[in-house]
Protein backbone atom coordinates (compact mmCIF):
# COMPACT_ATOMS: atom_id res chain seq x y z
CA UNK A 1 28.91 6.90 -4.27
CA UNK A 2 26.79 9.62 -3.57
CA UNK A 3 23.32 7.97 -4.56
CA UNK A 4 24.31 4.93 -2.82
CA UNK A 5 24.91 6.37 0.65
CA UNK A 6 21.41 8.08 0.05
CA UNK A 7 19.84 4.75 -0.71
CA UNK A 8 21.23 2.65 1.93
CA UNK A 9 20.21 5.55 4.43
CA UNK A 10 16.55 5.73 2.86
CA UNK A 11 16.46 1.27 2.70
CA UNK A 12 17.70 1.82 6.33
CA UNK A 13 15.37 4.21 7.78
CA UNK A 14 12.60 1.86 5.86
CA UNK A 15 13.95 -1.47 7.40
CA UNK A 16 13.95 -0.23 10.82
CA UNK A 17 10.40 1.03 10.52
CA UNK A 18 8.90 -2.34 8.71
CA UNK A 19 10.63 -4.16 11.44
CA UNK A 20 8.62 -2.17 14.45
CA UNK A 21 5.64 -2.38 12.70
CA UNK A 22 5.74 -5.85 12.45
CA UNK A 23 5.97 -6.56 8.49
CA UNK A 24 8.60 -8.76 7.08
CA UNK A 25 11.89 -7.82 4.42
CA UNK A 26 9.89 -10.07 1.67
CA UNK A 27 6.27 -7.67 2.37
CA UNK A 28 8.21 -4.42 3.07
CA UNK A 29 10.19 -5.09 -0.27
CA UNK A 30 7.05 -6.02 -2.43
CA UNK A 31 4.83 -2.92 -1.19
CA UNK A 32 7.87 -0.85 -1.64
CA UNK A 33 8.44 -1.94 -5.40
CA UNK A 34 4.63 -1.89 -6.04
CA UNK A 35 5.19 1.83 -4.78
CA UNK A 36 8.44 2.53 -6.95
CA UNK A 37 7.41 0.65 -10.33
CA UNK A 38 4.55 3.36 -10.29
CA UNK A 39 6.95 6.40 -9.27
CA UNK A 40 10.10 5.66 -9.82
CA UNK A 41 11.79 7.61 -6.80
CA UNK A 42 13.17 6.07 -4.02
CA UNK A 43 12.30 8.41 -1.19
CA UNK A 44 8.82 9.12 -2.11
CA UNK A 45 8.45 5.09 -2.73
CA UNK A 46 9.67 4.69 1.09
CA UNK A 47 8.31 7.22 2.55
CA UNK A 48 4.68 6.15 1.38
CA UNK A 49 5.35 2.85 2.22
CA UNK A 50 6.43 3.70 6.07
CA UNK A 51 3.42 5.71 6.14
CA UNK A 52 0.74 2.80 4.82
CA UNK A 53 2.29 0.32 7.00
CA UNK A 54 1.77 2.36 9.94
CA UNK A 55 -1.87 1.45 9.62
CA UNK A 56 -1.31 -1.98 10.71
CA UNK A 57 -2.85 -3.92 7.89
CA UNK A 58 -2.26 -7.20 7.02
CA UNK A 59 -0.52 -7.48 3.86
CA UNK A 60 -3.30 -8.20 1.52
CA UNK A 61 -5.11 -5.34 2.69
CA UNK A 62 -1.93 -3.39 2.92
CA UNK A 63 -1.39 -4.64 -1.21
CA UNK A 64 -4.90 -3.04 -1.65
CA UNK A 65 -4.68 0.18 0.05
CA UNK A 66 -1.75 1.07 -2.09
CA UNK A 67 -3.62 0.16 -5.21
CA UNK A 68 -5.65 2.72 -3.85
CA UNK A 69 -3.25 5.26 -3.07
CA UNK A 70 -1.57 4.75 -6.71
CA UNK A 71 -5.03 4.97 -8.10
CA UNK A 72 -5.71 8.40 -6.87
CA UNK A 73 -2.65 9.43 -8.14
CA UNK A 74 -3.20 7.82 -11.10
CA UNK A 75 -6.34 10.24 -11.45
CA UNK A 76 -4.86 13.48 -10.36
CA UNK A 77 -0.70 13.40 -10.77
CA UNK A 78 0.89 14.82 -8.00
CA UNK A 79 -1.91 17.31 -7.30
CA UNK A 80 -2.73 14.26 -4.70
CA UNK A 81 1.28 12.51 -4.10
CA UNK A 82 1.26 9.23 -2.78
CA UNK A 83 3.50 10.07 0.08
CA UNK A 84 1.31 12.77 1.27
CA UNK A 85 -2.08 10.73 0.42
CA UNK A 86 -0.27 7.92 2.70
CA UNK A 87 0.37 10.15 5.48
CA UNK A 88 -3.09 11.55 5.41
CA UNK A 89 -4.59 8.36 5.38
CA UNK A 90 -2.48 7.13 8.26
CA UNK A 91 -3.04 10.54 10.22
CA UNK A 92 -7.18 9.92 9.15
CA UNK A 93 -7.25 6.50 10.37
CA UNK A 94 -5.33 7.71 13.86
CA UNK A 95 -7.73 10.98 14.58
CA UNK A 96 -11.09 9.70 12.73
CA UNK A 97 -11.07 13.33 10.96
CA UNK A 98 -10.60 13.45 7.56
CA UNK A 99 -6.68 15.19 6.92
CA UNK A 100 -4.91 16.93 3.71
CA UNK A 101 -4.47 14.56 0.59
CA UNK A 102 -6.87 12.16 1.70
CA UNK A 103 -9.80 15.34 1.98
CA UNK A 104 -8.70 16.00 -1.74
CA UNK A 105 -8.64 12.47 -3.03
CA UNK A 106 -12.39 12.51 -1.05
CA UNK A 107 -14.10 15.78 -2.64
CA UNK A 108 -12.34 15.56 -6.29
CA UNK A 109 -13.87 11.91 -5.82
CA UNK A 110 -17.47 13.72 -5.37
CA UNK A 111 -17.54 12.43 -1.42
CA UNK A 112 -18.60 14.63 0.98
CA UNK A 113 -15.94 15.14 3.84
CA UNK A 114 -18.93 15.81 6.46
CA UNK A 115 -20.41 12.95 5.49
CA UNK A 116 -17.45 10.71 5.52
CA UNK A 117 -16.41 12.26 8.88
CA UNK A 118 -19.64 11.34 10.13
CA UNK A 119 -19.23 8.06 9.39
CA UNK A 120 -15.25 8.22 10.83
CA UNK A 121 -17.33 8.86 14.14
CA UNK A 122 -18.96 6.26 13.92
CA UNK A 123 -15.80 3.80 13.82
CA UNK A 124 -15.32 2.29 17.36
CA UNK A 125 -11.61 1.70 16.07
CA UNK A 126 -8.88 2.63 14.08
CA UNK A 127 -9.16 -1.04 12.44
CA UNK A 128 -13.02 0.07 11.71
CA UNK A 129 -11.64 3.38 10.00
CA UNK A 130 -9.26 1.70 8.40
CA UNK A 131 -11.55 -0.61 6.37
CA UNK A 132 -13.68 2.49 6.40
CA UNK A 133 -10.98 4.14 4.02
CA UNK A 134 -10.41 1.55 1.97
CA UNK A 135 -14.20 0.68 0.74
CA UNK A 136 -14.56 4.64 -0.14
CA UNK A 137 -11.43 4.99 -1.83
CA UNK A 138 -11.95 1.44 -3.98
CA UNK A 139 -15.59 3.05 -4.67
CA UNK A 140 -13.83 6.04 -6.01
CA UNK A 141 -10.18 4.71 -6.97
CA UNK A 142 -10.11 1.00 -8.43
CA UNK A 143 -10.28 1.06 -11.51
CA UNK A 144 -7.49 3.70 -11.89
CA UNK A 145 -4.70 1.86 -10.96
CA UNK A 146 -5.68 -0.66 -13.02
CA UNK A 147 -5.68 1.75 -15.65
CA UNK A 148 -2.59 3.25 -15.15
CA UNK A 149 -1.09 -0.31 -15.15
CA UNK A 150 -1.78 -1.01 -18.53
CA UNK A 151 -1.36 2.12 -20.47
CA UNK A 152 2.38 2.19 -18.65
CA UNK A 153 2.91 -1.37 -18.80
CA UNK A 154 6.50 -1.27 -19.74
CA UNK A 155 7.78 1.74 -17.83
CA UNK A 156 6.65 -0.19 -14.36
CA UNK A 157 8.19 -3.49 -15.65
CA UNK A 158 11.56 -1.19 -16.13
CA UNK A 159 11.12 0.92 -12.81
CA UNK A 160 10.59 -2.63 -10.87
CA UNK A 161 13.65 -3.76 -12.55
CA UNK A 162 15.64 -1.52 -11.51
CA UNK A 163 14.63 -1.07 -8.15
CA UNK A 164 15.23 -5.19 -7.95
CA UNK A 165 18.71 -4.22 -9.44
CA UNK A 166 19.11 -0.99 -6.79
């Protein structure tokens, strides 16, 4: 009883926040499983989704920059969470100046964060920054996803599951 009061709070907190941000159930539920086949915890797999739908990208892109997110985290473990590498891309995108996570995923990545803040200035607009982000990180971060994908094949297929079943 427990876990389910926790889950319909955390599903409703997420619903309400997909809605005013424009995305649909169907795209708030795939990113969200994309997010939870990889980590397997429902907060963290909400709260990273909230935070990359904040940035206002259409759902292909929005399917991309979590492939991102998961593939730093496929590199580094939690030493760079998704939920906090969401926020700080979010937060990045907002201020054009590089923030937490994303300055780690950025200089364990070899990129320098002057340079890349440099170039954040040079952004007219947060949709500029935006794809900003997401050419750097798939320069850095692409293949690592794709990695983790098929050395955990099954584990995702049963996290996916059950978060269809949840």
């Amino acid at each position: 009883v427990e876990n389910s009061k926790e889950y319909l709070s955390i599903m409703g907190q997420l619903e309400a926040s997909s809605q005013r941000l424009g995305y649909t159930t169907q795209e708030t539920e795939q990113t969200y499983t994309q997010l939870y086949g990889i980590l397997g915890d429902n907060q963290t797999a909400a709260t990273a989704t909230a935070n990359l739908q904040a940035l206002g990208l259409s759902q292909q892109d929005l399917t991309e920059m979590t492939e991102l997110a998961i593939g730093a985290w496929a590199q580094y473990g939690d030493s760079i969470p998704i939920d906090g590498l969401a926020e700080a891309i979010n937060e990045t995108a907002q201020t054009g100046v590089i923030t937490e996570q994303f300055a780690d995923a950025l200089n364990w990545a070899g990129i320098s964060e002057d340079e890349f803040n440099e170039k954040l200035a040079a952004c007219s607009d947060e949709s500029e920054r935006n794809r900003l982000i997401m050419e750097t990180l798939s320069g850095a971060y692409d293949e690592a996803s794709g990695a983790f994908y098929r050395n955990n094949e099954a584990l995702v297929a049963s996290r996916e599951g059950q978060a269809q079943l949840d």
